[in-house]
C-alpha atoms as a PDB file:
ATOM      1  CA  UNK A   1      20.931  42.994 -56.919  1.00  0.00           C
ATOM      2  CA  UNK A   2      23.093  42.315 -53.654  1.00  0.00           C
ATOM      3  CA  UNK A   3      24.299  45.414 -52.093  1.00  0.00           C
ATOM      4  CA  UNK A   4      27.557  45.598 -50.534  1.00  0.00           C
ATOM      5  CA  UNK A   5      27.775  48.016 -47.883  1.00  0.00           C
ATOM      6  CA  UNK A   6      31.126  49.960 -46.913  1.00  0.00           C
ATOM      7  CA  UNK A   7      32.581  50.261 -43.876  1.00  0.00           C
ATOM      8  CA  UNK A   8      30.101  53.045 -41.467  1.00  0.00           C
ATOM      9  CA  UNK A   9      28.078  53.811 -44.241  1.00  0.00           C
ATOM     10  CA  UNK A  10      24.839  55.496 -43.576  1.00  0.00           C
ATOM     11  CA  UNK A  11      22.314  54.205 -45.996  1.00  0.00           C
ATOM     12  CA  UNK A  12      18.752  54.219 -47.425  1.00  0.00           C
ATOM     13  CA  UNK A  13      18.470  50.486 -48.207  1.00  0.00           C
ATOM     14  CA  UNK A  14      14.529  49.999 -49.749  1.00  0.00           C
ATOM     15  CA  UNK A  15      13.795  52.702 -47.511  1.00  0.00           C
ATOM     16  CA  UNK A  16      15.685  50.772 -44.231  1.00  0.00           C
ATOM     17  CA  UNK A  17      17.906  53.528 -42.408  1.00  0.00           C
ATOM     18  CA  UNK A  18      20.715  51.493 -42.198  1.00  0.00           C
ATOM     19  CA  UNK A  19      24.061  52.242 -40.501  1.00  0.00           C
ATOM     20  CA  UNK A  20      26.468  49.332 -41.561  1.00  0.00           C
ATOM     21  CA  UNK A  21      29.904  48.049 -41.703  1.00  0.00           C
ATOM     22  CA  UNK A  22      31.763  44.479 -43.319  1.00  0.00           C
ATOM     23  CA  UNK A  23      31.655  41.440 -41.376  1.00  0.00           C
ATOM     24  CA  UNK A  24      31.071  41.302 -37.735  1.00  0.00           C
ATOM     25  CA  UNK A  25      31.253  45.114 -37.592  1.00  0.00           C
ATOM     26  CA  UNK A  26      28.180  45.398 -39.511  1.00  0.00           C
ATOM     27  CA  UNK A  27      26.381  47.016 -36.471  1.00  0.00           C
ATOM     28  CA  UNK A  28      26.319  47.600 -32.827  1.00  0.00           C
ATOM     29  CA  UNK A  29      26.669  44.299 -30.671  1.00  0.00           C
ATOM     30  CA  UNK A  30      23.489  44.067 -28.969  1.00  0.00           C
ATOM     31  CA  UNK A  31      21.194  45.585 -31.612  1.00  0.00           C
ATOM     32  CA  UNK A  32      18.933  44.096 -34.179  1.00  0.00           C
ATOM     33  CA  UNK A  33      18.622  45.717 -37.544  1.00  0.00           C
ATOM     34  CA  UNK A  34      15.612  43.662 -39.206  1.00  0.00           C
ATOM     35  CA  UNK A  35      12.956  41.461 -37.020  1.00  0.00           C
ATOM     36  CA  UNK A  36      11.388  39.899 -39.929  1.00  0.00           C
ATOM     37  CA  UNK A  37       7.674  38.241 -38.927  1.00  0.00           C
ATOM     38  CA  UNK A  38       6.969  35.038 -41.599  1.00  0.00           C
ATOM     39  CA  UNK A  39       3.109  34.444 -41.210  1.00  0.00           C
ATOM     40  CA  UNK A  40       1.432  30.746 -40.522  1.00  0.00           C
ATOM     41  CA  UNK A  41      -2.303  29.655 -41.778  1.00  0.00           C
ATOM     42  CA  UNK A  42      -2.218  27.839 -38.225  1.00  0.00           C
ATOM     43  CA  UNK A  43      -2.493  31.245 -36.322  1.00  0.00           C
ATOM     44  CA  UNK A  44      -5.937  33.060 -36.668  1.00  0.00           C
ATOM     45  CA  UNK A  45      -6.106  35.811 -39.325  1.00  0.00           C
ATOM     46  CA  UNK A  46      -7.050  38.509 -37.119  1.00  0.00           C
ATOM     47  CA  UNK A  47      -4.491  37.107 -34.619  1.00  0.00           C
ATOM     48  CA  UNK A  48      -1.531  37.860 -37.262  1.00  0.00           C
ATOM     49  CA  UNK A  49      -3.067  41.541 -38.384  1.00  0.00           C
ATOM     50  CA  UNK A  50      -2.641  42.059 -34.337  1.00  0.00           C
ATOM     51  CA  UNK A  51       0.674  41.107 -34.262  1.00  0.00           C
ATOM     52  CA  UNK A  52       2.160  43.224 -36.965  1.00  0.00           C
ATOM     53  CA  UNK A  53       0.375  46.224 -35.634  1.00  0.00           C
ATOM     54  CA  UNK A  54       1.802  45.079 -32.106  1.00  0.00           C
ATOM     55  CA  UNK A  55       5.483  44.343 -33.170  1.00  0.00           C
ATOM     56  CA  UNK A  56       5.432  45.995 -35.940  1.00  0.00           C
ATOM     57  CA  UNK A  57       8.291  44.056 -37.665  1.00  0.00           C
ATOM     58  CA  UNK A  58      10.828  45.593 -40.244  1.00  0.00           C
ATOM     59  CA  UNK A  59       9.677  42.602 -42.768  1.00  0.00           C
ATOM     60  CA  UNK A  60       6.303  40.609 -42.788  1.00  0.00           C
ATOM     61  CA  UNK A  61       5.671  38.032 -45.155  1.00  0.00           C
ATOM     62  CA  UNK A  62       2.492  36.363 -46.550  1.00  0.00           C
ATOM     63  CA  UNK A  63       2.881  32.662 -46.359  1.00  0.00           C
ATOM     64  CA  UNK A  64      -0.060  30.440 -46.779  1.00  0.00           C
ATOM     65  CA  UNK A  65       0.774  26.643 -48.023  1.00  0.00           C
ATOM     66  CA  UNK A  66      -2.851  25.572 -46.549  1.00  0.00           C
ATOM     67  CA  UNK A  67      -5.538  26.934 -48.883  1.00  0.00           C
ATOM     68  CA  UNK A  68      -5.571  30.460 -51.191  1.00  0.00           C
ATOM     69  CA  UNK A  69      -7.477  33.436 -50.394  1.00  0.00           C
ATOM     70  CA  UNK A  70      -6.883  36.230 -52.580  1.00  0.00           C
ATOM     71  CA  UNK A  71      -9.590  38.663 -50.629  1.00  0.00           C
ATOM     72  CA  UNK A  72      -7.068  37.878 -47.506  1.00  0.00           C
ATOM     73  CA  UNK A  73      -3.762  38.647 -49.394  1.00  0.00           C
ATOM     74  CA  UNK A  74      -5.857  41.219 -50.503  1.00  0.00           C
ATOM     75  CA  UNK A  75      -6.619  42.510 -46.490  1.00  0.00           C
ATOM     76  CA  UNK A  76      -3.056  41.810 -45.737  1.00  0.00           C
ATOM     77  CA  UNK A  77      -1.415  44.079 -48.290  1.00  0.00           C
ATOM     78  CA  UNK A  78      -3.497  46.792 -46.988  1.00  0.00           C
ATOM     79  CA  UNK A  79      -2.837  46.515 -43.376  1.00  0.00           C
ATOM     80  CA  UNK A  80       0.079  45.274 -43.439  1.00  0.00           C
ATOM     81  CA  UNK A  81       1.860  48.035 -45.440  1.00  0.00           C
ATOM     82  CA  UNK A  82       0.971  50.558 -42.717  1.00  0.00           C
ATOM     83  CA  UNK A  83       3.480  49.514 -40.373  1.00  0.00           C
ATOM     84  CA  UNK A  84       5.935  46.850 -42.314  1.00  0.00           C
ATOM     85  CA  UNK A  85       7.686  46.379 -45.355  1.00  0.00           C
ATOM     86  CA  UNK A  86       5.501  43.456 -46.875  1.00  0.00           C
ATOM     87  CA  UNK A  87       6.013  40.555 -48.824  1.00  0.00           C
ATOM     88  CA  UNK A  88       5.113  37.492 -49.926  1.00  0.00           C
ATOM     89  CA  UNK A  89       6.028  33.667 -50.210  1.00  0.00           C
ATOM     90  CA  UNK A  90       6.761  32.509 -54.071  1.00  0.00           C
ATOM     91  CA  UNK A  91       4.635  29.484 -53.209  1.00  0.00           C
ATOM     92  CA  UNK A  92       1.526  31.481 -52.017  1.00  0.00           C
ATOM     93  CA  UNK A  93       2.346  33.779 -54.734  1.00  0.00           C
ATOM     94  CA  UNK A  94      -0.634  32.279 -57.649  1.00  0.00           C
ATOM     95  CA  UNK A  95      -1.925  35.494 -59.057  1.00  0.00           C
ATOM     96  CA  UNK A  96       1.511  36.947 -60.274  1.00  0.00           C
ATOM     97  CA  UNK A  97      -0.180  40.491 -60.773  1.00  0.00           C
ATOM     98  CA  UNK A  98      -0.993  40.776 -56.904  1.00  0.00           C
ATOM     99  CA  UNK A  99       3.348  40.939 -56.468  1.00  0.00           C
ATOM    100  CA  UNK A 100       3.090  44.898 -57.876  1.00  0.00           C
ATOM    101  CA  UNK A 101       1.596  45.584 -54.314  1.00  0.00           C
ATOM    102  CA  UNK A 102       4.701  43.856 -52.502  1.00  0.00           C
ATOM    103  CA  UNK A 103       7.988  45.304 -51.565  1.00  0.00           C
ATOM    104  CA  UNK A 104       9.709  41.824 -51.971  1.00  0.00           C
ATOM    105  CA  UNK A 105       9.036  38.171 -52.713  1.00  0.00           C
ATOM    106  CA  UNK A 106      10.832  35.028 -50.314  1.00  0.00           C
ATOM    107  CA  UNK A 107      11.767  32.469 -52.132  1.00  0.00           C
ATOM    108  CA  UNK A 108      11.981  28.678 -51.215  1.00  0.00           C
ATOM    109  CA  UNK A 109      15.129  26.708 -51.227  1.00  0.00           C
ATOM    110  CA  UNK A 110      14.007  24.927 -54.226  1.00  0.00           C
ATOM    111  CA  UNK A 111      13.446  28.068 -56.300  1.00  0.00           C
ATOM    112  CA  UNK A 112      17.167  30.020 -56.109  1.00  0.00           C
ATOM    113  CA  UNK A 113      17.205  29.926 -59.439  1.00  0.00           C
ATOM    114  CA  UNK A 114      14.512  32.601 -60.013  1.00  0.00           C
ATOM    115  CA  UNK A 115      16.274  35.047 -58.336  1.00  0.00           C
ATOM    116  CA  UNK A 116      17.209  37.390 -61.456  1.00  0.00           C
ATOM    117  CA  UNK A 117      13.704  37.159 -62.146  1.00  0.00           C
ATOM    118  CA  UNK A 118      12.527  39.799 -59.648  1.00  0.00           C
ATOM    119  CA  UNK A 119      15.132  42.075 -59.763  1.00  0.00           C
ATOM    120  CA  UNK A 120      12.587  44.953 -59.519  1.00  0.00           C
ATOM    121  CA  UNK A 121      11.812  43.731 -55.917  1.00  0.00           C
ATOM    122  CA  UNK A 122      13.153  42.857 -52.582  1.00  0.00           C
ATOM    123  CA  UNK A 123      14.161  39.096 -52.986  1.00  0.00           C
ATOM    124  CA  UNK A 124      14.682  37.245 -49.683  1.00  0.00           C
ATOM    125  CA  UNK A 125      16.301  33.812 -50.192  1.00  0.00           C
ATOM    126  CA  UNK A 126      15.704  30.514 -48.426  1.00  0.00           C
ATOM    127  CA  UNK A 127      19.055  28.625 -47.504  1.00  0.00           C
ATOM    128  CA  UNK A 128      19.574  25.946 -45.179  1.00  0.00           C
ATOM    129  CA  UNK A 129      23.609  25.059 -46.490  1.00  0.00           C
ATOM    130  CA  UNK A 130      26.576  26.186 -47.591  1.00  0.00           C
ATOM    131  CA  UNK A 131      25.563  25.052 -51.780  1.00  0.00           C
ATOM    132  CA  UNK A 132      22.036  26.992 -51.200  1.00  0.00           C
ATOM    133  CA  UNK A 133      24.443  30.345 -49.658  1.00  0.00           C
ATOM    134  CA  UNK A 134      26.199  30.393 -52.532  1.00  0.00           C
ATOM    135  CA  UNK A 135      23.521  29.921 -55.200  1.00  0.00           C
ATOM    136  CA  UNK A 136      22.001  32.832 -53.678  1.00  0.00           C
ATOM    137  CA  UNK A 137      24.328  35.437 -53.989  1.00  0.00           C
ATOM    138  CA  UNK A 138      22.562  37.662 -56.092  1.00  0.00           C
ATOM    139  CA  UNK A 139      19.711  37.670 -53.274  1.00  0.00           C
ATOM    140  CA  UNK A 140      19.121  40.936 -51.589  1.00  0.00           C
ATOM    141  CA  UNK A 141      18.689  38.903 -48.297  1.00  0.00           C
ATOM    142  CA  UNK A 142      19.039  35.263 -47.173  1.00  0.00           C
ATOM    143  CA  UNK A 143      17.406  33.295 -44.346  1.00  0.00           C
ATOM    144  CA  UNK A 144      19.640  30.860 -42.721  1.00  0.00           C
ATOM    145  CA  UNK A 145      18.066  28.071 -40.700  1.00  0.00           C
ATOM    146  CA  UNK A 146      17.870  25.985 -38.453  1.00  0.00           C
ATOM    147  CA  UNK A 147      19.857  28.417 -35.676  1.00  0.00           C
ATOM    148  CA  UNK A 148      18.305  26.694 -32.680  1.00  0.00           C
ATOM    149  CA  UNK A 149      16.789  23.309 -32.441  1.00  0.00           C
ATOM    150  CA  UNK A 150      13.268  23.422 -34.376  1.00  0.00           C
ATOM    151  CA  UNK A 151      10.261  21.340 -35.069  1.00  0.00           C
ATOM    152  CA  UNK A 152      12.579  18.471 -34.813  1.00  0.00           C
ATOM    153  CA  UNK A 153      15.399  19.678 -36.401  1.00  0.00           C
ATOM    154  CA  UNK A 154      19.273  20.490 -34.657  1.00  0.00           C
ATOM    155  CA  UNK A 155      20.025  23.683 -34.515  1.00  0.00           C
ATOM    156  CA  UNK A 156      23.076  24.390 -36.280  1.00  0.00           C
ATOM    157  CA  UNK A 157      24.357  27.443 -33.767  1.00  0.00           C
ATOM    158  CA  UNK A 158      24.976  31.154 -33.630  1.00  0.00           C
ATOM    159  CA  UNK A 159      28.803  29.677 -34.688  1.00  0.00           C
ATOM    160  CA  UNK A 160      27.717  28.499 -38.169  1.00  0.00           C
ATOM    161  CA  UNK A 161      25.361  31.223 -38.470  1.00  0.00           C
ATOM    162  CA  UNK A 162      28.209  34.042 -38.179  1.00  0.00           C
ATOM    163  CA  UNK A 163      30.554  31.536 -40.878  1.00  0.00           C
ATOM    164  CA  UNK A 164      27.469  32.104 -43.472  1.00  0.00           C
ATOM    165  CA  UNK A 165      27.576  35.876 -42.593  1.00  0.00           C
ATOM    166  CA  UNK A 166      30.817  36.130 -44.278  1.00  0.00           C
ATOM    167  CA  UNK A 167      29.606  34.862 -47.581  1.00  0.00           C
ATOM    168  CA  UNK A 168      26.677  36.509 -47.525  1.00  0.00           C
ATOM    169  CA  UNK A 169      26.085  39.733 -45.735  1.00  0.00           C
ATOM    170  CA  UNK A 170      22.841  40.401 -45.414  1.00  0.00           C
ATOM    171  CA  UNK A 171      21.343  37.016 -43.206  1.00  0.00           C
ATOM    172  CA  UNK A 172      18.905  36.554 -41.142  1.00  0.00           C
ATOM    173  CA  UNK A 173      18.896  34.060 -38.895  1.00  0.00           C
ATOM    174  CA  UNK A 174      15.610  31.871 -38.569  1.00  0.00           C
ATOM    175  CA  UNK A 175      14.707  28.983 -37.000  1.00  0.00           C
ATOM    176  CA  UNK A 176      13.971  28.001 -32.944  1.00  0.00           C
ATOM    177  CA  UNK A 177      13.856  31.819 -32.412  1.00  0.00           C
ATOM    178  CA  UNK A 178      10.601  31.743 -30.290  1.00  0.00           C
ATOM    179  CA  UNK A 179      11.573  34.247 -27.280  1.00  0.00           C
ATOM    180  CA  UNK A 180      14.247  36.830 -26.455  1.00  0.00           C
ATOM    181  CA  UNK A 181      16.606  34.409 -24.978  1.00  0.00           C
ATOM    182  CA  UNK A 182      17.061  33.682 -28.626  1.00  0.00           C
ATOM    183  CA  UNK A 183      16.896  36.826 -29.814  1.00  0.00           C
ATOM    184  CA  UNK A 184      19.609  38.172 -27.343  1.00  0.00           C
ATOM    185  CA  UNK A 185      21.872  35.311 -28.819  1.00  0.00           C
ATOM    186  CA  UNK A 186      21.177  36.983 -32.572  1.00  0.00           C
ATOM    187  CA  UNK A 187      22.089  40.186 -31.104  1.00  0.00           C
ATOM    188  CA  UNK A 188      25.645  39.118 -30.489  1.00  0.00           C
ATOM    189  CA  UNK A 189      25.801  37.250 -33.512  1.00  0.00           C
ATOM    190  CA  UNK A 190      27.142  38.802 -37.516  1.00  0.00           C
ATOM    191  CA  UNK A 191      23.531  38.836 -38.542  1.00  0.00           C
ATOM    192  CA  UNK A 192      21.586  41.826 -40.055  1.00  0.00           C
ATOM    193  CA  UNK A 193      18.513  40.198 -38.048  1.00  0.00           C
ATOM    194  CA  UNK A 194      16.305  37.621 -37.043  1.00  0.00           C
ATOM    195  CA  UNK A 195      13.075  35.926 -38.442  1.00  0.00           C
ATOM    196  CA  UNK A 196      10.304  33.952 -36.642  1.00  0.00           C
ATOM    197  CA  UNK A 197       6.686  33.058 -36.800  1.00  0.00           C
ATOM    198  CA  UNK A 198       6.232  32.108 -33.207  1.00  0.00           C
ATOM    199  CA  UNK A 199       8.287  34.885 -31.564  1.00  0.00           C
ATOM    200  CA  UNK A 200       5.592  37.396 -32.785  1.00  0.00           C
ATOM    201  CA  UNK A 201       2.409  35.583 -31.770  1.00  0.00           C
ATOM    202  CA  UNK A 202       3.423  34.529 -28.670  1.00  0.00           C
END
């Protein structure tokens, strides 16, 4: 499932124009492949569908941990599909026929090892160390956080973040990224992008 990507490549990745080469060379310095907006239950509805027609974002994803609401997944898939590519979080995921309408699932740290299980789709993976890297290697994508200091938690740094990029090439980076101080950071950094809740509703 992971694609490697030679050197100044032009390719169609999932339908992603994508100009890449290895390692820190991966793309221009100062540009940012994916922006990848993860949704919150906390945020208004409406306020999220605004957002992704706003920003429109390379990557949304449904996440809903609060309550289940098929008629909005429902709304979501069909807005959302007209400007991103869209998927959804494993754990919001509880009618399994409703994934044929997503591009790609994200999965949770604590589900890596489903990953061969949805080869048919885009599989984002949630990692947080190096163990959690590793186990995902089959991924098509991994989120690394915490980059900057979040909810409480220490930033690890754009340092660590370019060490993970090596092991796995497509990450984004996720985590304190609420405003394009951060995001300018990313740019200079080995990832293919950045992901956020706050930096697109705000």
């Amino acid at each position: 499932m992971t694609y490697i990507l030679s050197i100044l490549t032009s390719i169609y990745f999932y339908g992603i124009n994508i100009c890449l080469s290895i390692w820190c060379n991966h793309r221009s310095r100062g540009s940012i492949i994916i922006t990848y907006f993860i949704t919150d239950p906390s945020f208004p509805f409406p306020k999220i569908l605004n957002a992704i027609k706003n920003k429109k974002p390379t990557f949304v994803c449904y996440r809903n941990k609060n309550y289940y609401d098929e008629s909005e997944i429902l709304e979501f898939i069909n807005f959302a599909k007209k400007y991103s590519k869209i998927f959804i979080n494993y754990e919001s995921l509880k009618n399994k026929d409703l994934l044929t309408y997503f591009d790609g699932i994200h999965l949770p740290s604590s589900k890596l090892h489903l990953i061969e299980n949805f080869k048919e789709k885009i599989v984002i993976a949630s990692t947080h160390n190096l163990t959690e890297v590793k186990n995902s290697k089959n991924a098509d994508f991994i989120t690394f956080s915490p980059i900057f200091n979040s909810k409480g938690k220490i930033g690890v740094g754009v340092e660590k973040l370019n060490e993970i990029c090596k092991i796995h090439k497509n990450t984004i980076a996720l985590g304190g990224i609420i405003s394009n101080k951060e995001v300018e950071k990313i740019k200079k950094s080995c990832a293919v992008g950045f992901a956020s809740i706050r930096y697109f509703l705000t």
